[in-house]
Protein backbone atom coordinates (compact mmCIF):
# COMPACT_ATOMS: atom_id res chain seq x y z
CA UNK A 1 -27.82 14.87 -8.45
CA UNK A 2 -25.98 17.12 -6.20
CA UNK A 3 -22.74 18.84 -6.93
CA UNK A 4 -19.93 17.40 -6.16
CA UNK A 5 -18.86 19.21 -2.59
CA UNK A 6 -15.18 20.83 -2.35
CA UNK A 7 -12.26 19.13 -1.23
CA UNK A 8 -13.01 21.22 2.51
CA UNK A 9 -16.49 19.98 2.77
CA UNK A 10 -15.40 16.71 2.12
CA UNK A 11 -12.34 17.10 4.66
CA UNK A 12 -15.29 17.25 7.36
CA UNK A 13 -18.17 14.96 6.25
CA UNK A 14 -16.47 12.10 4.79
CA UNK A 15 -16.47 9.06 6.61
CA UNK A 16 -18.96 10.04 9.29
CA UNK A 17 -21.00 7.21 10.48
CA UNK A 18 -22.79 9.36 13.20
CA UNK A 19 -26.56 7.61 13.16
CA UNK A 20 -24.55 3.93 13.73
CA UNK A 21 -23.10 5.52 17.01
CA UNK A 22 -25.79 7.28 18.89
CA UNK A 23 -24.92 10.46 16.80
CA UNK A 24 -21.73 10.47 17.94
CA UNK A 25 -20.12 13.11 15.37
CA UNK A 26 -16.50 10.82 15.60
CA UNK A 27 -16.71 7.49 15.26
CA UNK A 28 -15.18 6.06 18.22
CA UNK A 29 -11.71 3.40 18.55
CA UNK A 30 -12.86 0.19 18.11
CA UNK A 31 -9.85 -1.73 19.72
CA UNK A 32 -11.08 -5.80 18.58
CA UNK A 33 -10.04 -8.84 17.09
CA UNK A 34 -12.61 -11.47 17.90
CA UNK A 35 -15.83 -10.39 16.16
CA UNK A 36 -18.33 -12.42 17.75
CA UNK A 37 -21.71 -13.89 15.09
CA UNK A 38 -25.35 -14.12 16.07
CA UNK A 39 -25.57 -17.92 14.83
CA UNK A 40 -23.93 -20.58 13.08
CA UNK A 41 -25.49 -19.59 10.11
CA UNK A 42 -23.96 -15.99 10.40
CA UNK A 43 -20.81 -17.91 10.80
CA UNK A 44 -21.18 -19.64 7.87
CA UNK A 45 -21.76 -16.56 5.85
CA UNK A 46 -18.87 -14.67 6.94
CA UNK A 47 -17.26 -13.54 4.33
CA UNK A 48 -20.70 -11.05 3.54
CA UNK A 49 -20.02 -9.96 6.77
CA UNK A 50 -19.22 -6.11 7.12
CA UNK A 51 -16.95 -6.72 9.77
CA UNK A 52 -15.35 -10.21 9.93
CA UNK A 53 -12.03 -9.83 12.44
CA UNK A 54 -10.19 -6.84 13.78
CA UNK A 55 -7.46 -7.29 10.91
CA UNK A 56 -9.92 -6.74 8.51
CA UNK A 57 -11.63 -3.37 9.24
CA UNK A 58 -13.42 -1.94 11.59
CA UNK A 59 -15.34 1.14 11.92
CA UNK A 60 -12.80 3.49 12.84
CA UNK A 61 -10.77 1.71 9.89
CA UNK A 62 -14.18 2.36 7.48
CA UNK A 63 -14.49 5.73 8.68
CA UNK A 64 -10.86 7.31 8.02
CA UNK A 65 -10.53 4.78 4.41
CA UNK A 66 -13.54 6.36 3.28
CA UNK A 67 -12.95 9.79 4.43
CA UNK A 68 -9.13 9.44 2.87
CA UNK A 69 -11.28 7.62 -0.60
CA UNK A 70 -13.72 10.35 -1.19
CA UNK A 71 -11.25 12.95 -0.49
CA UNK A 72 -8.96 11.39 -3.39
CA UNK A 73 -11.64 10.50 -5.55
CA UNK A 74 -10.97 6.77 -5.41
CA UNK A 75 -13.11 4.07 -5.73
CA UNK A 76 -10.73 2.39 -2.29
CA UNK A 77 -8.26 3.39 -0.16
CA UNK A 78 -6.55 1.06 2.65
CA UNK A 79 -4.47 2.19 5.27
CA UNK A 80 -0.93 1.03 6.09
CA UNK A 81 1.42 1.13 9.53
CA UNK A 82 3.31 3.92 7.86
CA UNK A 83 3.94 5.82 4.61
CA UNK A 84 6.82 3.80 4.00
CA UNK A 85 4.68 0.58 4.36
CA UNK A 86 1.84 2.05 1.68
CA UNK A 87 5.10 2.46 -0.39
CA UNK A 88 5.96 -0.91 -0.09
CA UNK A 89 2.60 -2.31 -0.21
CA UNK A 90 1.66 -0.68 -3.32
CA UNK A 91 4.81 -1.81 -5.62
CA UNK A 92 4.29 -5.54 -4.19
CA UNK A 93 0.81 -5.45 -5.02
CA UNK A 94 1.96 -5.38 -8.71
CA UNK A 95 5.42 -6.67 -9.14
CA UNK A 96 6.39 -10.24 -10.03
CA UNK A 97 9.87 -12.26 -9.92
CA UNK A 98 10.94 -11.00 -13.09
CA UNK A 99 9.57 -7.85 -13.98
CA UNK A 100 10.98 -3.86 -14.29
CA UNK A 101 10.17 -0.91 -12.37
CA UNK A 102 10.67 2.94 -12.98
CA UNK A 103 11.70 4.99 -10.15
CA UNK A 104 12.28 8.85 -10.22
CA UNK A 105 15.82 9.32 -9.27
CA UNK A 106 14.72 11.81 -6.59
CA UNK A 107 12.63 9.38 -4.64
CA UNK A 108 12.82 8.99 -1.22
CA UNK A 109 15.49 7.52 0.44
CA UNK A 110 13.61 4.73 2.46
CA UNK A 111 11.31 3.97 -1.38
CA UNK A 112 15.68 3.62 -3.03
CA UNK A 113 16.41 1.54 -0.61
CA UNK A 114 13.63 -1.09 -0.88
CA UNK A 115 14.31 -1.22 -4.43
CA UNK A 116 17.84 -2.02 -4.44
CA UNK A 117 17.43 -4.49 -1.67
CA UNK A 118 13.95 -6.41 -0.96
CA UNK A 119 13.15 -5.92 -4.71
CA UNK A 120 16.47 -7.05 -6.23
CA UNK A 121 16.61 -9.95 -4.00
CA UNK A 122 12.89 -10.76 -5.24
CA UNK A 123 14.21 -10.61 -8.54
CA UNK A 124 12.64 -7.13 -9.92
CA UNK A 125 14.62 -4.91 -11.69
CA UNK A 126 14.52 -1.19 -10.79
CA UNK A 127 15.57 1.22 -13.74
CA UNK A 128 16.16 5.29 -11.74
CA UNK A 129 15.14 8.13 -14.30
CA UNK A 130 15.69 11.87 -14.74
CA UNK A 131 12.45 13.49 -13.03
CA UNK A 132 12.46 16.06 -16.02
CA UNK A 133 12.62 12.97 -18.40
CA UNK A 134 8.44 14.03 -18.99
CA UNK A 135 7.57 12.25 -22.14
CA UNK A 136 11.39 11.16 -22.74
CA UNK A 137 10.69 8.15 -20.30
CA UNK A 138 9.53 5.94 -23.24
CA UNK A 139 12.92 4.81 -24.32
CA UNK A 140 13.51 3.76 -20.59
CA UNK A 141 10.64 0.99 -20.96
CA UNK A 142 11.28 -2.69 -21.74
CA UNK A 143 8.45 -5.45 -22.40
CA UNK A 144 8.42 -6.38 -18.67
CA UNK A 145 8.31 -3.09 -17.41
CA UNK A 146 4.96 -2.82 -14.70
CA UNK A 147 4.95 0.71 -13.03
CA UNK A 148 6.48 4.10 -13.26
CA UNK A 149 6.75 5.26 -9.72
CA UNK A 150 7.45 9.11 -9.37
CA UNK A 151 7.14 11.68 -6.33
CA UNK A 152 6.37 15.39 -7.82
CA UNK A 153 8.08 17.24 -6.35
CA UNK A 154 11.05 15.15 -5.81
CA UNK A 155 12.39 14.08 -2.41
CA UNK A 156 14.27 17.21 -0.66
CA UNK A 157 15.09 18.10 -4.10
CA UNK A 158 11.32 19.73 -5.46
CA UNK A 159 11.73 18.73 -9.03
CA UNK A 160 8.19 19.10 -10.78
CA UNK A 161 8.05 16.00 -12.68
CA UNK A 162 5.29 15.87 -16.12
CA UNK A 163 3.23 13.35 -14.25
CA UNK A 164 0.60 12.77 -17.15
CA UNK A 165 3.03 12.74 -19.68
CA UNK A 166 3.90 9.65 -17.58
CA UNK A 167 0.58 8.49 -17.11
CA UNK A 168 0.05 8.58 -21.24
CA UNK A 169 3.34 6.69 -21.57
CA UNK A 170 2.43 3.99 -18.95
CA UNK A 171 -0.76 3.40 -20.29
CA UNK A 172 0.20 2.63 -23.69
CA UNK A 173 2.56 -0.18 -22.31
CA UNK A 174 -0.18 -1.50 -20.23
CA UNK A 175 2.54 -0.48 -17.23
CA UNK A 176 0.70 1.68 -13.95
CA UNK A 177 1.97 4.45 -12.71
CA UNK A 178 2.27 5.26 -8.83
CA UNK A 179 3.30 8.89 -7.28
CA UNK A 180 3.82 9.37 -3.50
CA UNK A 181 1.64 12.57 -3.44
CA UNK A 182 2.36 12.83 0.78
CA UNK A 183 3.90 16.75 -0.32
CA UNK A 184 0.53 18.40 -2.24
CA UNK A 185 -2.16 15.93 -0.64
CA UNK A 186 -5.30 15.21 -2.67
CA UNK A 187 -6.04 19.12 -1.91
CA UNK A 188 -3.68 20.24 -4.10
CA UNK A 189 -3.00 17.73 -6.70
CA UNK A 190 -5.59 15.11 -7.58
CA UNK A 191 -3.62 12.34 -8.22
CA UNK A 192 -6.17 10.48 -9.80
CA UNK A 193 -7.87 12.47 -12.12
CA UNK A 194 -4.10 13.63 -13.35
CA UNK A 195 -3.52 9.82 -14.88
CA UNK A 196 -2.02 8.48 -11.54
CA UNK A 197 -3.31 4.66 -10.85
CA UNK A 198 -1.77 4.06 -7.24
CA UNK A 199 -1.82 7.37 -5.03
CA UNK A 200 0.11 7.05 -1.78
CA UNK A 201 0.53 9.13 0.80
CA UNK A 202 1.95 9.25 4.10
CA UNK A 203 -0.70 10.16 6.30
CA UNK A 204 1.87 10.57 9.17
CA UNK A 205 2.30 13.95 7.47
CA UNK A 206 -0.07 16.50 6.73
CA UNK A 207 -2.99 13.72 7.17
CA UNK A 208 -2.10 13.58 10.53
CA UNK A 209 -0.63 16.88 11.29
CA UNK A 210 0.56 17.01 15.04
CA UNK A 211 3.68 14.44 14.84
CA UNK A 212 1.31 11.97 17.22
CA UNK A 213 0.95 8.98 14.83
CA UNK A 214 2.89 6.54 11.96
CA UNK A 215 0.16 5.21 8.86
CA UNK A 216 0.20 5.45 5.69
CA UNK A 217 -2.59 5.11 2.66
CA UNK A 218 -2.98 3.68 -0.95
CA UNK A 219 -5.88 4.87 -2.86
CA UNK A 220 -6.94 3.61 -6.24
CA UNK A 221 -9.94 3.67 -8.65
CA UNK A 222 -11.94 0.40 -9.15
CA UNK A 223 -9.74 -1.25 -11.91
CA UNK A 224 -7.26 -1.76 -9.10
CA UNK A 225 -9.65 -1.93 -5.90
CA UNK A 226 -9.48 -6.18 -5.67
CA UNK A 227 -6.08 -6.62 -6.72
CA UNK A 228 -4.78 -4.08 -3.88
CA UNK A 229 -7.56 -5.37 -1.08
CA UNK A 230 -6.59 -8.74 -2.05
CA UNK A 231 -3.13 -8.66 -1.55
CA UNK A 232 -3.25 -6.34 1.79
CA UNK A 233 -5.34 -9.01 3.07
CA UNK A 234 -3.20 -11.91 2.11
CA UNK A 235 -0.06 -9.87 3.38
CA UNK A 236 -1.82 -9.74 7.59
CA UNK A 237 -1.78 -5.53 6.60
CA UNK A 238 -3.68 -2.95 8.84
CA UNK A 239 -3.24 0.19 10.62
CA UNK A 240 -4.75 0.15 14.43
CA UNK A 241 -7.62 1.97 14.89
CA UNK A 242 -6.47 4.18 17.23
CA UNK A 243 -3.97 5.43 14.30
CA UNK A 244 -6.86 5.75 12.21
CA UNK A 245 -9.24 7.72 14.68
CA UNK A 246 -6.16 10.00 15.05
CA UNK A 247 -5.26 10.31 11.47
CA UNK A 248 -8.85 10.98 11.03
CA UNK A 249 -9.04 13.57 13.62
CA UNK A 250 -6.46 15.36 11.44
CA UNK A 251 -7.92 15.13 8.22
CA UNK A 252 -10.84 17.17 9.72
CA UNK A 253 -8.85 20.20 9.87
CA UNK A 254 -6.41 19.39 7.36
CA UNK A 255 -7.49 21.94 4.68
CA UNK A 256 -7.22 25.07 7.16
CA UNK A 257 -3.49 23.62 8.00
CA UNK A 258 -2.47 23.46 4.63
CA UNK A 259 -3.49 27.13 3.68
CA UNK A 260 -1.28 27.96 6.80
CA UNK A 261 1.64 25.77 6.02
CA UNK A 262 1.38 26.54 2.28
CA UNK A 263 1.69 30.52 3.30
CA UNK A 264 4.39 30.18 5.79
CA UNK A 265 6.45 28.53 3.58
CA UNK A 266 6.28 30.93 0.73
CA UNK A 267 6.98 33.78 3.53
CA UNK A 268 9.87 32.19 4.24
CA UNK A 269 11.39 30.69 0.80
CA UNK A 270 11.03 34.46 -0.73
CA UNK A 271 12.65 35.80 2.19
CA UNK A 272 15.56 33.41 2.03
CA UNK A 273 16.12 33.44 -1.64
CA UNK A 274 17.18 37.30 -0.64
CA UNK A 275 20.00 35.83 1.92
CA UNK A 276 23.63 36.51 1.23
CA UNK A 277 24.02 33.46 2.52
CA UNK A 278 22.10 30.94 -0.29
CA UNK A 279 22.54 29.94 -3.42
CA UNK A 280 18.95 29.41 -4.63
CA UNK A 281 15.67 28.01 -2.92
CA UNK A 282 14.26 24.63 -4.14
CA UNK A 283 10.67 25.56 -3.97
CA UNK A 284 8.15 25.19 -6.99
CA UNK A 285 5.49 27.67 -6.13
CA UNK A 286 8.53 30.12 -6.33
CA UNK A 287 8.06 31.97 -10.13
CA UNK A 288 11.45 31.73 -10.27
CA UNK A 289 11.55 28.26 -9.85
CA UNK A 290 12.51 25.77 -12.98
CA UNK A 291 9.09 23.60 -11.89
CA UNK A 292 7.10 26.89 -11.63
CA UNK A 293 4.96 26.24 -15.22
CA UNK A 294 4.23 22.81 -14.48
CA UNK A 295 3.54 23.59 -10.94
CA UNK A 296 1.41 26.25 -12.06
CA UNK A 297 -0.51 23.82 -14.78
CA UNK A 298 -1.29 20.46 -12.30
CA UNK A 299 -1.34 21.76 -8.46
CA UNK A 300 -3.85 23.97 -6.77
CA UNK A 301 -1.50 24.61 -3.78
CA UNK A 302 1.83 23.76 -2.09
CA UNK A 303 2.77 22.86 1.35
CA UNK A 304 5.66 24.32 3.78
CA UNK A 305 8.24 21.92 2.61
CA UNK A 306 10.77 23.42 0.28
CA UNK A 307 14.96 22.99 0.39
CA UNK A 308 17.77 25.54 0.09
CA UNK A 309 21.01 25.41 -1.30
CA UNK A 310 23.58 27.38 0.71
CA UNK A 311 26.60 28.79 -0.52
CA UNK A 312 29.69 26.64 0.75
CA UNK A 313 30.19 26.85 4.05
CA UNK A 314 32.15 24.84 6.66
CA UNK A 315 30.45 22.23 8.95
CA UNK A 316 31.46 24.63 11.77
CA UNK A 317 29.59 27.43 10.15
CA UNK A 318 26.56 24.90 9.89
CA UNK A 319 26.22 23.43 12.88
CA UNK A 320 26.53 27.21 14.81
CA UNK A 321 23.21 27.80 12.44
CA UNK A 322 21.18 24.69 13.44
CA UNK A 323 22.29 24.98 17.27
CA UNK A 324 21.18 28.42 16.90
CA UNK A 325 17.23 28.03 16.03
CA UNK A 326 14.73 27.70 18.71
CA UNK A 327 11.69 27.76 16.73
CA UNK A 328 13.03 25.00 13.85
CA UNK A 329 13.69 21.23 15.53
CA UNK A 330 16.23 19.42 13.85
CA UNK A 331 14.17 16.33 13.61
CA UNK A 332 13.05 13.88 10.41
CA UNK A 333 9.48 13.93 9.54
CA UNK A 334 7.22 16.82 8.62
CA UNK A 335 3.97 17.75 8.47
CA UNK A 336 3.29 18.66 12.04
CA UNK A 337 1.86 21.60 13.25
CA UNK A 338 5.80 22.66 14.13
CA UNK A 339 8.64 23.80 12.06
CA UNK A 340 11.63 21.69 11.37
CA UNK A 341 14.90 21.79 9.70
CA UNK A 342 17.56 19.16 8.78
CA UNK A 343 20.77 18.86 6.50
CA UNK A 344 19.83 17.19 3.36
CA UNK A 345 21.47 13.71 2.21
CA UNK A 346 20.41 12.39 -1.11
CA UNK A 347 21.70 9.59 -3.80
CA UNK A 348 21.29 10.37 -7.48
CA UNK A 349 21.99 8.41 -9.94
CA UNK A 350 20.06 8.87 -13.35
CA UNK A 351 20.82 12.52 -13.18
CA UNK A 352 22.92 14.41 -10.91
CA UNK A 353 22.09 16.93 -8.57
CA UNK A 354 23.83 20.46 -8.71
CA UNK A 355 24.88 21.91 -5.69
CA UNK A 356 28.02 23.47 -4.75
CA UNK A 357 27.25 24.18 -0.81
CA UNK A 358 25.68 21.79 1.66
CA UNK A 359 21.55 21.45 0.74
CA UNK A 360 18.90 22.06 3.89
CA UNK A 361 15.31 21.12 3.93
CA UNK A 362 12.77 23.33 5.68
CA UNK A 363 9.35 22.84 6.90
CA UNK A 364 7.30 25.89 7.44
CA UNK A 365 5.17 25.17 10.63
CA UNK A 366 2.10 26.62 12.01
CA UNK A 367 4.06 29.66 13.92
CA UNK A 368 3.99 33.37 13.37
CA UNK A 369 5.82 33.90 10.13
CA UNK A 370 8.35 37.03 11.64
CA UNK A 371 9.05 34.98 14.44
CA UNK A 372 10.28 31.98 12.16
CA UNK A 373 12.31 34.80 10.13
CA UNK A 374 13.93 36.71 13.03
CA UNK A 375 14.71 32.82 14.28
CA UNK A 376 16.80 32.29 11.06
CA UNK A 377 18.25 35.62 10.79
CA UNK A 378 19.48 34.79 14.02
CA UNK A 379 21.14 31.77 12.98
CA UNK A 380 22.44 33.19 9.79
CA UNK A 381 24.21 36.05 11.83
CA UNK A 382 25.73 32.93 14.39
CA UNK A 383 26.96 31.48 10.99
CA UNK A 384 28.16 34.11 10.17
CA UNK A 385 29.89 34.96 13.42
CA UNK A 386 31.35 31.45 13.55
């Protein structure tokens, strides 16, 4: 047996088909829907075909969920129209009329929402907990209770949550647990192997990396494998295959990106924590963070997305910042190859959130790191000048 290649290796290899297509190294965008049989008999026998109709894969679908499987050390992985969809996907894959759900309180916004409206009306009942609850979340669970869904870190908040002290509790209750890893990728957290049953990510992110395409991906080991195929092929789910050969495209280089992002964004957190101007930076990898030690214990890496909370300030103050920047878009998303920035609007309600001064989430792009700084010290002096 070979060793078991790193998570780079893998980035590249993964997935290739190359000898099916004329050595192509990529496999190319197989845009079908008719797939067309040899004889009546192959007809007959479709359902041990390897390719039955567009919806259901094709090989630029089999490349990128096999590139995305092996890279999260999952037995299957399916791909989504968007994060948000593999979010949605994945809790309806479970979830009866009837049963409980635990959501971190720092989800995101678009996973809160769901909850307290497709899922209510459905009838499932969605319980929000402290992301420090760790081992705590026990007394949370009732008899009906069927997954613990976290995000670590937390949704513009970056709250390290004790994911396998979840995990251990879950288990026991025969309830899964699902974790939107989309902020650490399987490069620097491996959801899996850290008790996670259901790893999602939007792919539109970091997968992806140049702000050119919308899918998402669930990934599971083979307990789950038929019940999650099943029910994304009962539901009419797929992500086009140009989305995939994209997404794919990305995941080649994805590895080298993160380093970059992961740097950047340190650069830049440690410089602003020394601002006049913030309160504290929201960023785990920090040693000064409160999710330092168990950011230290279950990641490898971070990313470039981290928050800071500025001291109070007016919303004439603000907006001279963000009008200021030329190198940070104000724009949703992240992941890209570009920097972004964007006023932060959250709900808690398990646990509130202090902050005395408006919050900001920043992602660290691909740029030179003193241009990005002399970009914000130039909107902290406009603030300032305000």
């Amino acid at each position: 047996m070979t060793p078991k290649a790193k998570p780079e290796t893998i980035a590249v290899a993964a997935g290739r088909m190359s000898a099916e297509h004329f050595g192509s190294v990529n496999t190319p965008v197989y845009r079908t829907s008719t797939i067309l049989h040899e004889s009546y008999a192959s007809l007959k026998a479709e359902a041990q075909s390897r390719y039955s109709y567009g919806r259901c894969g094709t090989p630029t679908t089999e490349s990128f969920e096999h590139a995305v499987a092996e890279l999260e050390g999952a037995a299957c992985t399916v791909s989504l129209p968007s994060g948000l969809a593999a979010i949605t996907t994945a809790i309806l894959t479970v979830v009866s009329a009837g049963d409980h759900i635990l959501v971190t309180d720092n989800v995101y916004g678009p996973t809160r929402r769901f909850c307290n409206g497709a899922l209510k009306r459905l009838g499932v009942a969605t319980t929000y907990f402290d992301p420090l609850i760790g081992a705590g979340i026990e007394a949370l669970f009732r008899p009906n209770t069927k997954i613990v869904f976290c995000e670590s870190p937390g949704s513009l908040t970056f709250e390290v949550s004790d994911v396998p002290a979840f995990a251990e509790v879950a288990h026991r209750h025969g309830a899964v647990v699902m974790m939107d890893n989309t902020w650490a990728t399987p490069l620097y957290f491996p959801a899996l192997e850290r008790g996670v049953d259901f790893s999602i990510q939007a792919a539109t992110k970091y997968i992806g990396g140049h702000s050119d395409v919308m899918i998402g991906t669930i990934s599971v080991s083979e307990e789950h494998a038929k019940l999650l195929t099943g029910y994304v092929r009962d539901a009419g789910l797929f992500a086009s295959p140009d989305d995939c050969f994209l997404a794919l495209r990305g995941l080649r280089t994805m590895p080298v990106r993160l380093a970059r992002h992961w740097g950047n964004g340190l650069t830049l957190a440690r410089w602003i924590a020394q601002r006049p101007e913030v309160a504290r930076v929201l960023h785990p990898a920090l040693e000064t963070d409160p999710g330092h030690t168990l950011w230290k214990r279950d990641f490898t890496g971070a990313c470039g997305l981290f928050g800071v909370v500025l001291k109070p300030v007016s919303e004439t103050k603000l907006a001279a910042f963000f009008d200021t920047l030329k190198h940070f878009g104000l724009g949703y998303s992240w992941g890209g190859y570009e920097s972004l920035i964007i006023p932060a609007q959250f709900v808690r309600t398990a646990q509130r959130f202090a902050a005395d001064g408006p919050v900001i989430r920043i992602h660290a792009g691909l740029e030179d790191a003193g241009d990005l700084i002399a970009d914000l010290t130039g909107g902290f002096a406009k603030m300032e000048a305000a």
